[in-house]
N, C-alpha and C. Protein backbone atom coordinates (compact mmCIF):
# COMPACT_ATOMS: atom_id res chain seq x y z
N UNK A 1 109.55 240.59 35.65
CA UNK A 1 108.76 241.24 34.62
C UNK A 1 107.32 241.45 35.09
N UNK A 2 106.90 240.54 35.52
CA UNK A 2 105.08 240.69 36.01
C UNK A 2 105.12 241.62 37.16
N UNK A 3 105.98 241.86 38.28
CA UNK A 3 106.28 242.53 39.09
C UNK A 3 106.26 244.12 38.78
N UNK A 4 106.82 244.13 37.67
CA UNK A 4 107.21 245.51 36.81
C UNK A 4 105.84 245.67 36.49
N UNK A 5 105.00 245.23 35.93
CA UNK A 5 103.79 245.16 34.65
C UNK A 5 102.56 245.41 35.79
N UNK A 6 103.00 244.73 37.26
CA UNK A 6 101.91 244.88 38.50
C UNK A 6 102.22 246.27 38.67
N UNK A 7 102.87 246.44 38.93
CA UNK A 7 103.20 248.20 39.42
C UNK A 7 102.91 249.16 38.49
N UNK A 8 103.22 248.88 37.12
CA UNK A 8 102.22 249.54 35.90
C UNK A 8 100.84 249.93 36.31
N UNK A 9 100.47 248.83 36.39
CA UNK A 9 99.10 248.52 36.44
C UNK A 9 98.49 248.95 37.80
N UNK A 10 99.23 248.94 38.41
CA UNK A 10 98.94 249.91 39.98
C UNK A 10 98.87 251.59 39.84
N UNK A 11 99.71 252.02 39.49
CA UNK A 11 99.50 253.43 38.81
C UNK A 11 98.46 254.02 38.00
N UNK A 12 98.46 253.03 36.95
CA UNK A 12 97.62 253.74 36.26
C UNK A 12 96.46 253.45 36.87
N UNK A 13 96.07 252.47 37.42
CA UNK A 13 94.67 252.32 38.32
C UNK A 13 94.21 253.47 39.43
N UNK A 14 95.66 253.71 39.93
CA UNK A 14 95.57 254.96 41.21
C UNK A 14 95.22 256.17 40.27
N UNK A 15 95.92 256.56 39.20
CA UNK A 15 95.80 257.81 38.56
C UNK A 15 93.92 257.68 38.57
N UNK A 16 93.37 256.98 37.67
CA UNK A 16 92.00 256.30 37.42
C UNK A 16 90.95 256.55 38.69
N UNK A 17 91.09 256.32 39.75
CA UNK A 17 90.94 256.15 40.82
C UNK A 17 90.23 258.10 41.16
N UNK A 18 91.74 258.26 41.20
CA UNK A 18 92.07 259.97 41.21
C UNK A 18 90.97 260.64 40.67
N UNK A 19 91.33 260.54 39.25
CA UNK A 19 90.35 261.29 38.33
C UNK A 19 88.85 261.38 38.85
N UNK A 20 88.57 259.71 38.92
CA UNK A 20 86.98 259.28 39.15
C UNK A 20 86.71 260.00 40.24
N UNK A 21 87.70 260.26 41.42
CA UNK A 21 86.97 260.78 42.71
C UNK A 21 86.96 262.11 42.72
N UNK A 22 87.86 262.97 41.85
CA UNK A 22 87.58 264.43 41.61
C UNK A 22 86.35 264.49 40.95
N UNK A 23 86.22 263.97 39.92
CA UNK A 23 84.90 264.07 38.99
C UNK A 23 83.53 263.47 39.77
N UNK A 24 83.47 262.61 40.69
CA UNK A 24 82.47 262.43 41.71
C UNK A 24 82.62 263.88 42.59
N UNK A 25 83.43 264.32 42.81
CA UNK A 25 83.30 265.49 43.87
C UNK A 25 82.75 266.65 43.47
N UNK A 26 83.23 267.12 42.08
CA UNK A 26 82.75 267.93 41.40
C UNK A 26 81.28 268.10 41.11
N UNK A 27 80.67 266.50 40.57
CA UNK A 27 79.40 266.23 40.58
C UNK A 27 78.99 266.63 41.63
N UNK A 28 78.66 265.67 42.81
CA UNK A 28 78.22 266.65 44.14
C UNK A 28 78.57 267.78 44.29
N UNK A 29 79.60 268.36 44.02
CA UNK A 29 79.51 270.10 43.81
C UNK A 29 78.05 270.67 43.27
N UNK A 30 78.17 270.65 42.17
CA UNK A 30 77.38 270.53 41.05
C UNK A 30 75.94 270.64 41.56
N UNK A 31 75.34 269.38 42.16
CA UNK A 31 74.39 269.00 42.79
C UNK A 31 73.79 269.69 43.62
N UNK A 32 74.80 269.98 44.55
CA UNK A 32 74.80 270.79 45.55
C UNK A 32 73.99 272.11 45.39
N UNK A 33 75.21 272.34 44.42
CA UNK A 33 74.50 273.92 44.05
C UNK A 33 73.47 274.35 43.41
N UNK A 34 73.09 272.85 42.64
CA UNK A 34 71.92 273.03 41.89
C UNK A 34 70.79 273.03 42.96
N UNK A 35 70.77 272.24 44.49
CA UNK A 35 70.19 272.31 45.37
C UNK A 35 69.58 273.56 45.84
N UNK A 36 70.81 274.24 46.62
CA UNK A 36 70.61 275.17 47.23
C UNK A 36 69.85 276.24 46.52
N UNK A 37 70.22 276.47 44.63
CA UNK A 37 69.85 277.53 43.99
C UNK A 37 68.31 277.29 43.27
N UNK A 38 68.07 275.91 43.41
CA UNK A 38 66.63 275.80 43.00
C UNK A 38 65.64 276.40 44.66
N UNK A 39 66.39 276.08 45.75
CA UNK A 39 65.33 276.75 47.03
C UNK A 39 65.70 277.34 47.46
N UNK A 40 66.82 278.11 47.20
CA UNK A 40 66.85 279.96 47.14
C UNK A 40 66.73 280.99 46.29
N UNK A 41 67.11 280.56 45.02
CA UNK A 41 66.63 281.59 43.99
C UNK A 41 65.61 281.15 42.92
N UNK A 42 65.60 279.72 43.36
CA UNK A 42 64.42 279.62 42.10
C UNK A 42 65.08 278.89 40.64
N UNK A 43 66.19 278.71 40.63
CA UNK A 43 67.27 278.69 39.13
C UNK A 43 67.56 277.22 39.37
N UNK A 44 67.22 276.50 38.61
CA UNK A 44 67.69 275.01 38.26
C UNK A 44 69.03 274.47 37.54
N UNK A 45 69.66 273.98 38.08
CA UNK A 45 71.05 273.76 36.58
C UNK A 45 70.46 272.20 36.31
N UNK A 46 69.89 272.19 34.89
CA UNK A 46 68.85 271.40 34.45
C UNK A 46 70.34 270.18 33.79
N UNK A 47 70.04 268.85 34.36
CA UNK A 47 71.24 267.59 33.99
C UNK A 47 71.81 267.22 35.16
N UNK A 48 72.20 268.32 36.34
CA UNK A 48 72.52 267.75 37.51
C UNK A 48 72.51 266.64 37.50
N UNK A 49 71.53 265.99 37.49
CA UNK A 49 71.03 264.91 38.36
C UNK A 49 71.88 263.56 37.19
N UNK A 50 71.56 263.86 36.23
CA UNK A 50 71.82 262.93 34.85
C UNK A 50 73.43 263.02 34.93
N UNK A 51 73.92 264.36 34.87
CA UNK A 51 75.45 264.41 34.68
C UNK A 51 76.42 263.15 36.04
N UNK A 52 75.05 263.56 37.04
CA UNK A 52 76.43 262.87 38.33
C UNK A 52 75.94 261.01 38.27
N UNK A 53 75.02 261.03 37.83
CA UNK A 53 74.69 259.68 37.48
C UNK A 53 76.03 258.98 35.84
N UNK A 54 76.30 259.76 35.15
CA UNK A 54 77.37 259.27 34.31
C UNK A 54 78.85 259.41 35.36
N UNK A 55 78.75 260.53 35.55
CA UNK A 55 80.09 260.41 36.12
C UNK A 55 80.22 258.88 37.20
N UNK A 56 78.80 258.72 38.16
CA UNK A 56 79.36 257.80 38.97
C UNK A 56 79.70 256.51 38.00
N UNK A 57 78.82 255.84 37.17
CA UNK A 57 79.04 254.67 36.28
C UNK A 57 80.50 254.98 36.07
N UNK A 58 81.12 256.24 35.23
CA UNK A 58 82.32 255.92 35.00
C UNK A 58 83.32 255.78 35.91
N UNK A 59 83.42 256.40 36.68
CA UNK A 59 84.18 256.34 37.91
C UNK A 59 83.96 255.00 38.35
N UNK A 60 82.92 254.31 39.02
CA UNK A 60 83.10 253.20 39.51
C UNK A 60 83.68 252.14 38.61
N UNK A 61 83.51 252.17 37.39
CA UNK A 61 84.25 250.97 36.74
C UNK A 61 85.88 251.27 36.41
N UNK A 62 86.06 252.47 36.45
CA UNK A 62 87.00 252.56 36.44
C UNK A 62 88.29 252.44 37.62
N UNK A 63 87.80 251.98 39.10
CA UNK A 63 87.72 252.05 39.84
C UNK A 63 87.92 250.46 40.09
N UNK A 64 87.44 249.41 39.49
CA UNK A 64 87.75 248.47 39.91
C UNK A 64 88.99 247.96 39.45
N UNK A 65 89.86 248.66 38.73
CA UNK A 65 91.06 247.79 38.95
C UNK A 65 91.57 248.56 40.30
N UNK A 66 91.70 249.40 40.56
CA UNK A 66 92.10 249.70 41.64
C UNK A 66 92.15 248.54 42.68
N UNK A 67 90.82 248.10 42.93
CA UNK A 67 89.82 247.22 44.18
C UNK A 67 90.69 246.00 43.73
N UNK A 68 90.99 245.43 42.77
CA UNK A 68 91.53 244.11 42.53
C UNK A 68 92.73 243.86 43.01
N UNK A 69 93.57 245.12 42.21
CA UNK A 69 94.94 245.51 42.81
C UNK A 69 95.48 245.37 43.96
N UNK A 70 94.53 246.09 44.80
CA UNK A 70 94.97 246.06 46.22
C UNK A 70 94.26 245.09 46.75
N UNK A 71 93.58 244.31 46.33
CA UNK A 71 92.92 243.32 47.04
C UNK A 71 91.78 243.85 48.12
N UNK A 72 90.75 244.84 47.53
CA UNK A 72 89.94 245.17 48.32
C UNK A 72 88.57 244.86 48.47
N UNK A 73 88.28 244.06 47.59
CA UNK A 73 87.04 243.50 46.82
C UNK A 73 86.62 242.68 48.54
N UNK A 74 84.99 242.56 48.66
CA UNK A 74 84.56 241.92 49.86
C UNK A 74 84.46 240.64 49.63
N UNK A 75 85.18 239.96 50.64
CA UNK A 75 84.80 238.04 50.63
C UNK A 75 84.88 237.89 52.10
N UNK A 76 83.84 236.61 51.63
CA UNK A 76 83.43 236.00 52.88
C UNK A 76 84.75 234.86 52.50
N UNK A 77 85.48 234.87 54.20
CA UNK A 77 86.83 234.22 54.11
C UNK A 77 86.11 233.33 55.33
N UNK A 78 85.72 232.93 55.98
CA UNK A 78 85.40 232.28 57.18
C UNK A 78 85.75 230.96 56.82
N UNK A 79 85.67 230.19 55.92
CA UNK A 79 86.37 228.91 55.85
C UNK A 79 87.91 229.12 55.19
N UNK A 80 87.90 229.80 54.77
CA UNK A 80 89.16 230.06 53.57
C UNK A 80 90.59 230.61 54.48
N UNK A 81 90.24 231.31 55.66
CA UNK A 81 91.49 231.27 56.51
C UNK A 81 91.59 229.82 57.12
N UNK A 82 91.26 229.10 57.19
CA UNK A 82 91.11 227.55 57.87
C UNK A 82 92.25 226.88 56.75
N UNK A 83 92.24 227.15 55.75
CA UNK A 83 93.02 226.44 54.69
C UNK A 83 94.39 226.64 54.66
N UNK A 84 95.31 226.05 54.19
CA UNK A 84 96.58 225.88 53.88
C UNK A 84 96.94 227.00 52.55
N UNK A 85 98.17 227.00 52.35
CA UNK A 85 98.54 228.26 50.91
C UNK A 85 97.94 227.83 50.10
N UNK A 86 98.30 226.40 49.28
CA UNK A 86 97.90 225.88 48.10
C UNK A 86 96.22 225.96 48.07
N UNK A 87 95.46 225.39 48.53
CA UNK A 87 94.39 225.48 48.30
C UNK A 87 93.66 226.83 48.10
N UNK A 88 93.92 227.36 48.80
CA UNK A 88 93.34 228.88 48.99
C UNK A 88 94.05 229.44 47.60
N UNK A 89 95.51 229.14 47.40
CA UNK A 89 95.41 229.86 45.88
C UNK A 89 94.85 229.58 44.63
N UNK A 90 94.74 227.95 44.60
CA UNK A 90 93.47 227.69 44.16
C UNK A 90 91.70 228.35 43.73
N UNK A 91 91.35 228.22 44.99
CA UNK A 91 90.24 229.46 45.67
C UNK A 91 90.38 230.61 44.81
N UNK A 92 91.56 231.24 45.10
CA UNK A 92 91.48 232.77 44.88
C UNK A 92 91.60 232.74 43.03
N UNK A 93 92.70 231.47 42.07
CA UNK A 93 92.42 231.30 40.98
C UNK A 93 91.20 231.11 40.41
N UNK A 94 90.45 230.10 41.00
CA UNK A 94 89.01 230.25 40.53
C UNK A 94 87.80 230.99 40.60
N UNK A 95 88.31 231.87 41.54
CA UNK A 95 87.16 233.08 41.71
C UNK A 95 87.69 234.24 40.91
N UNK A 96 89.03 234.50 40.54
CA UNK A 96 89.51 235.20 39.48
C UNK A 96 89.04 234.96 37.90
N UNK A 97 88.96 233.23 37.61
CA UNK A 97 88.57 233.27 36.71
C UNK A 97 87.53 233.16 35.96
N UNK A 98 86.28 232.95 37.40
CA UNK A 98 84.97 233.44 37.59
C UNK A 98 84.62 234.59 36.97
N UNK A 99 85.58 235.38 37.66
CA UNK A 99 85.14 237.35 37.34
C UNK A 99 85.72 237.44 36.32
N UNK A 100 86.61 237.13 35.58
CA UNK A 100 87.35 237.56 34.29
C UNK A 100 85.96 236.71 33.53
N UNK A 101 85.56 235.79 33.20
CA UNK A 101 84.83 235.49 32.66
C UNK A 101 83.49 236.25 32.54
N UNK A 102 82.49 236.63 33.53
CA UNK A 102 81.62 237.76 34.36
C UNK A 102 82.00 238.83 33.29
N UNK A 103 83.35 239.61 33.44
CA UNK A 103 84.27 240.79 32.79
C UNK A 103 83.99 240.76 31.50
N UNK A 104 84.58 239.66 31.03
CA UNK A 104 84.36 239.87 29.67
C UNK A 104 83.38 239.68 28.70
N UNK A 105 82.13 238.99 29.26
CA UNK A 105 80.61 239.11 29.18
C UNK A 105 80.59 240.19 29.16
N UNK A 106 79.94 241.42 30.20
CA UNK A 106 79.82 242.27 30.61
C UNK A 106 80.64 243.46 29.68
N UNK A 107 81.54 243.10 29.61
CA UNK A 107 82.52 244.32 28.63
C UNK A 107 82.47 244.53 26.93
N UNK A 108 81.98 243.01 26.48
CA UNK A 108 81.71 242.56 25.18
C UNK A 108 80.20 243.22 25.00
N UNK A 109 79.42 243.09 25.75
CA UNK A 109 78.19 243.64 25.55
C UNK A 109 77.56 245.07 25.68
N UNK A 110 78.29 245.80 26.69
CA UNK A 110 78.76 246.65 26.71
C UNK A 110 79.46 247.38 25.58
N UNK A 111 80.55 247.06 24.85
CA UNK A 111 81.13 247.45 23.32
C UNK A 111 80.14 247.29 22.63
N UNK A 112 79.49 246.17 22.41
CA UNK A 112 78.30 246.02 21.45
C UNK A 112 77.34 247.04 21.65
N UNK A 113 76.87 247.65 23.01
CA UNK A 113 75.80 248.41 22.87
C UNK A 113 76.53 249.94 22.66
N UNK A 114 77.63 250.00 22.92
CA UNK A 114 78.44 251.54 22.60
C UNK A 114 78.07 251.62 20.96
N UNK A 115 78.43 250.55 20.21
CA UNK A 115 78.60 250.50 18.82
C UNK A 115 77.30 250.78 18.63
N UNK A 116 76.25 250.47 18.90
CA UNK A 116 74.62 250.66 18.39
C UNK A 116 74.45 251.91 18.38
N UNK A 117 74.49 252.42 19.78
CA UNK A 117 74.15 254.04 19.90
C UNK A 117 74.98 254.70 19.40
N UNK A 118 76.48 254.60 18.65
CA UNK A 118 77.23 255.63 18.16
C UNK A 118 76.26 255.50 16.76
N UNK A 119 76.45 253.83 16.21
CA UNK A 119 75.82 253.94 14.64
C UNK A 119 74.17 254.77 14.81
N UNK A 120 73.29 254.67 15.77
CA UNK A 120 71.94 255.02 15.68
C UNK A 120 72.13 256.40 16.05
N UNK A 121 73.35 257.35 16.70
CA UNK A 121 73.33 258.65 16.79
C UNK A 121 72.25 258.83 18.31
N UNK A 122 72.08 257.80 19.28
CA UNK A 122 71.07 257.44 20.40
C UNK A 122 71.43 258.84 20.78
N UNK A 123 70.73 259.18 21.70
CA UNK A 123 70.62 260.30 22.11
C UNK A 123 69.60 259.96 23.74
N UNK A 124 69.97 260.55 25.31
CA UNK A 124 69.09 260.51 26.48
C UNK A 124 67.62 261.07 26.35
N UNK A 125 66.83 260.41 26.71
CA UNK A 125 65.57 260.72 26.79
C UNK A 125 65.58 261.60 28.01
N UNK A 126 66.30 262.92 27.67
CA UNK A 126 65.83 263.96 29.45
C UNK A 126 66.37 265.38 28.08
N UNK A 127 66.03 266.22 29.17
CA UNK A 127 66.44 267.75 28.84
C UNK A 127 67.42 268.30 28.12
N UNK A 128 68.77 267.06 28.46
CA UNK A 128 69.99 267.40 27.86
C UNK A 128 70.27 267.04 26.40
N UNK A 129 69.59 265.77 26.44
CA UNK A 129 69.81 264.97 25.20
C UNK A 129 70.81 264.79 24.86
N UNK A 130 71.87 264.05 25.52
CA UNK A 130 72.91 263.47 25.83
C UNK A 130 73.39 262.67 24.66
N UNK A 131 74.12 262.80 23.68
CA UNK A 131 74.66 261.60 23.06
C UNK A 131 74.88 260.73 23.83
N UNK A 132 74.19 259.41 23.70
CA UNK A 132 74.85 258.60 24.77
C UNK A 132 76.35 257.63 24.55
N UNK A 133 76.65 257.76 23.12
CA UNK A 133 77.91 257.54 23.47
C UNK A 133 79.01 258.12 24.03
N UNK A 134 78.86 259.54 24.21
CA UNK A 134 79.75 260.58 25.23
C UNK A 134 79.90 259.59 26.81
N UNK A 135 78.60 259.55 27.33
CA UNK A 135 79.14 259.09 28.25
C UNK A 135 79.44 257.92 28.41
N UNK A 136 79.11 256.75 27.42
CA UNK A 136 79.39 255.33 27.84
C UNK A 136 80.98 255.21 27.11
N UNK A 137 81.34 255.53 26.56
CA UNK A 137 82.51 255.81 26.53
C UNK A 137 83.97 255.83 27.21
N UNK A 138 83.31 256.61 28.45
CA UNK A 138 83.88 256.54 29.49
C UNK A 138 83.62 255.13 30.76
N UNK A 139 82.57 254.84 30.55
CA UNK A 139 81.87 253.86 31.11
C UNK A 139 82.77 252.17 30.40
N UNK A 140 82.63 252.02 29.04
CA UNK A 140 82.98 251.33 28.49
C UNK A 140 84.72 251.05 28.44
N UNK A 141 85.21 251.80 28.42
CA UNK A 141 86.68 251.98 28.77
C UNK A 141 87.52 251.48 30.32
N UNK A 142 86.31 251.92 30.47
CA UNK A 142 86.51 251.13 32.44
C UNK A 142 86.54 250.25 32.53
N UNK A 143 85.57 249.29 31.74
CA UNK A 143 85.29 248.66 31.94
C UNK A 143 86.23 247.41 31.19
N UNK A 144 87.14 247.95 29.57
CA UNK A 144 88.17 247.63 29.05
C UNK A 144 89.08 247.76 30.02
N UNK A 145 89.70 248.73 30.50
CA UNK A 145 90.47 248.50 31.58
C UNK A 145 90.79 247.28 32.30
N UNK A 146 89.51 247.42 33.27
CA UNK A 146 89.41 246.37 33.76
C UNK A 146 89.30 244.69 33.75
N UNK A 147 89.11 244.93 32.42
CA UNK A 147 89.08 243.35 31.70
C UNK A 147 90.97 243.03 31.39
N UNK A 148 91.66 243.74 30.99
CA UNK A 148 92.48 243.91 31.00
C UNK A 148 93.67 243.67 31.81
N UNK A 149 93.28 244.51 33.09
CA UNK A 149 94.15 244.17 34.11
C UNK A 149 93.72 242.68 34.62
N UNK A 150 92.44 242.54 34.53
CA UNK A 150 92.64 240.66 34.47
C UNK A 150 92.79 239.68 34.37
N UNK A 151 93.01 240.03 33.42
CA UNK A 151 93.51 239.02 31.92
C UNK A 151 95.22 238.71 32.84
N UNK A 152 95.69 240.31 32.64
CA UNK A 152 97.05 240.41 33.18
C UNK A 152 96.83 239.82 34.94
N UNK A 153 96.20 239.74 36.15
CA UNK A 153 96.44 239.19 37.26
C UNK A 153 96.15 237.70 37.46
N UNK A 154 95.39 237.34 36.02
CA UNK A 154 94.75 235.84 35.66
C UNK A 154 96.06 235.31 35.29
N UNK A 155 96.75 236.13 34.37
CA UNK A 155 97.82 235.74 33.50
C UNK A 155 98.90 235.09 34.99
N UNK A 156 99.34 236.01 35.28
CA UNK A 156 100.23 235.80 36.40
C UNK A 156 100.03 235.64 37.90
N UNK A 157 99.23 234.77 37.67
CA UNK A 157 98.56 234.07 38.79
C UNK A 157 98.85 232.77 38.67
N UNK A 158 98.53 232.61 37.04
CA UNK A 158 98.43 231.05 36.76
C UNK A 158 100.43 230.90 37.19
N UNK A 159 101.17 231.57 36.17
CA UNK A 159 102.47 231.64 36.20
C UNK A 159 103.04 231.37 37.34
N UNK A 160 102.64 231.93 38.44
CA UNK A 160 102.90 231.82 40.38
C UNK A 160 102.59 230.69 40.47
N UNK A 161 101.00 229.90 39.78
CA UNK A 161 100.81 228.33 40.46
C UNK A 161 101.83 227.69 39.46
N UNK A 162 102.43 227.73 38.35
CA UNK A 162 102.91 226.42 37.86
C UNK A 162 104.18 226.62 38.53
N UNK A 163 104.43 227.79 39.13
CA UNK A 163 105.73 227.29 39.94
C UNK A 163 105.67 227.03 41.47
N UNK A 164 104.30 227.28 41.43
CA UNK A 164 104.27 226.60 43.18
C UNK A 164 104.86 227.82 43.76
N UNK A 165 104.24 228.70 43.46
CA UNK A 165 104.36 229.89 44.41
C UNK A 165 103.37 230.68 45.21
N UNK A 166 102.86 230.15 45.78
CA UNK A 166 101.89 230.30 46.70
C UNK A 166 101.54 231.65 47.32
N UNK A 167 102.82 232.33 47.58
CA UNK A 167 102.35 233.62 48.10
C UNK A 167 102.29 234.75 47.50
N UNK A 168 103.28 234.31 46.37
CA UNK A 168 102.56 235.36 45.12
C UNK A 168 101.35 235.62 44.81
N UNK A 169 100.69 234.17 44.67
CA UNK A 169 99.45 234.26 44.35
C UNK A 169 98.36 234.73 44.96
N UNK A 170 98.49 234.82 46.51
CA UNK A 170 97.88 235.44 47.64
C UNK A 170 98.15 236.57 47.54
N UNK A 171 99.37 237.31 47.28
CA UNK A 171 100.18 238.65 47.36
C UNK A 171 98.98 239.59 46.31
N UNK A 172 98.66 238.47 44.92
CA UNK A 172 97.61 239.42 43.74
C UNK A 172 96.39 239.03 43.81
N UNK A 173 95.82 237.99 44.48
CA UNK A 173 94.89 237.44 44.31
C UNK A 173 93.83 237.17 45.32
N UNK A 174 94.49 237.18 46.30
CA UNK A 174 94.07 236.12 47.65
C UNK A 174 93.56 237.98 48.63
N UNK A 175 92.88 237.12 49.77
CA UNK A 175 92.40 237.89 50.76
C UNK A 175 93.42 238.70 51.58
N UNK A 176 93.41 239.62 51.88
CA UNK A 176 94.55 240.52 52.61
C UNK A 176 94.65 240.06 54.16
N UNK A 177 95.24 239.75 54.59
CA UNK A 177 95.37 239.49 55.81
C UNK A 177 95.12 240.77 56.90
N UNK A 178 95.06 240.26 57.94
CA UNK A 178 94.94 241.11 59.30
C UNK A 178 96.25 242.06 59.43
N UNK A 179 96.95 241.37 59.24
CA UNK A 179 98.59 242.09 59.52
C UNK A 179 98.28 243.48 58.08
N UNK A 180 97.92 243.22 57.09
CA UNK A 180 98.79 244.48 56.00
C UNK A 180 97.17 244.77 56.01
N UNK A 181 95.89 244.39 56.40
CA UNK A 181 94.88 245.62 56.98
C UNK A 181 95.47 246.28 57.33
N UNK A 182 95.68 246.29 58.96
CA UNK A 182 96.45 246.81 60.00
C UNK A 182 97.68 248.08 60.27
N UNK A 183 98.76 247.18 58.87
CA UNK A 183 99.58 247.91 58.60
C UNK A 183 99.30 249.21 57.39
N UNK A 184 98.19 248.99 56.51
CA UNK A 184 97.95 249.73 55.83
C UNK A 184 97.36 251.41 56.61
N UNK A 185 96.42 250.33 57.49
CA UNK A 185 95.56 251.68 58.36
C UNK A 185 96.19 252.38 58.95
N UNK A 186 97.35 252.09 59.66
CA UNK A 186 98.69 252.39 60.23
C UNK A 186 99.52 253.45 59.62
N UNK A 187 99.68 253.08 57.99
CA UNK A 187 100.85 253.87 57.54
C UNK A 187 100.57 255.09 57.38
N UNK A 188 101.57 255.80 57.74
CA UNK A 188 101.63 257.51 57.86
C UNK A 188 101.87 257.73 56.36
């Protein structure tokens, strides 16, 4: 079942992923052109700058389940390959439930400040005058997401240690090894 619910959760992270990096591309489109046409013709596309700044917030949070998923997140492993399975899944449990904790700080306060600016009608202090719940919205959702899928790799993480399954827990949790680097960079 968690196997099933991981692969869920892998998809929809990739779809997520997808989206965020078209909509970053587009932005630099965007940018771009607003570049070239402010020092060749003179014509500004006035938000540029504001629009690709929302898009990146949303995209990147949306983006980290992806990073969890596949285990891409940066750690310093220099003592932690020295260790045996058990301990290290250990390791990788408590730094999971480090960040889920981090997460849901961060995501709670976050909702709280979505709720202010929808009730106060907030609005960006620039040209566009941005509802700002339009874009945190997207921002905030990512960031649900992501609390989410943690809850769910916290969930079944713990499930892997009470049965003493060690490489499960490495498999969702733990540092990627040299070999499925390797093999990843590899695959056609």
């Amino acid at each position: 079942m968690f196997s099933v619910l991981h692969d869920k959760f892998m998809a929809a992270s990739r779809v997520a992923v997808w989206c965020g990096g078209l909509a970053l591309l587009l932005s630099a489109m965007m940018v771009t052109l607003d570049v070239l046409s402010r020092k060749f013709i003179g014509f500004t596309i006035s938000g540029a700058d504001e629009i690709s700044g929302y898009v990146f917030a949303a995209s990147t949070t949306w983006a980290y389940s992806y990073c969890l998923l596949n285990r891409s997140n940066i750690r310093i492993d220099f003592l932690y390959n020295l260790l045996s399975a058990r301990p290290r899944a250990f390791l990788d449990m408590i730094g999971l439930l480090l960040l889920l904790y981090y997460i849901y700080l961060l995501t709670t306060k976050a909702f709280v400040l979505f709720l202010e600016n929808v009730e106060q009608d907030a609005t960006a202090q620039t040209t566009l005058a941005t509802p700002l719940w339009i874009p945190q919205i997207f921002w905030v959702s990512g960031l649900g997401f992501f609390l989410l899928t943690l809850i769910f790799v916290a969930v079944y993480g713990f499930v892997a240690m009470v049965r003493r399954d060690w490489a499960t827990v490495n498999r969702i949790a733990g540092v990627r090894t040299v070999e499925e680097e390797i093999s990843e960079e590899t695959h056609v």
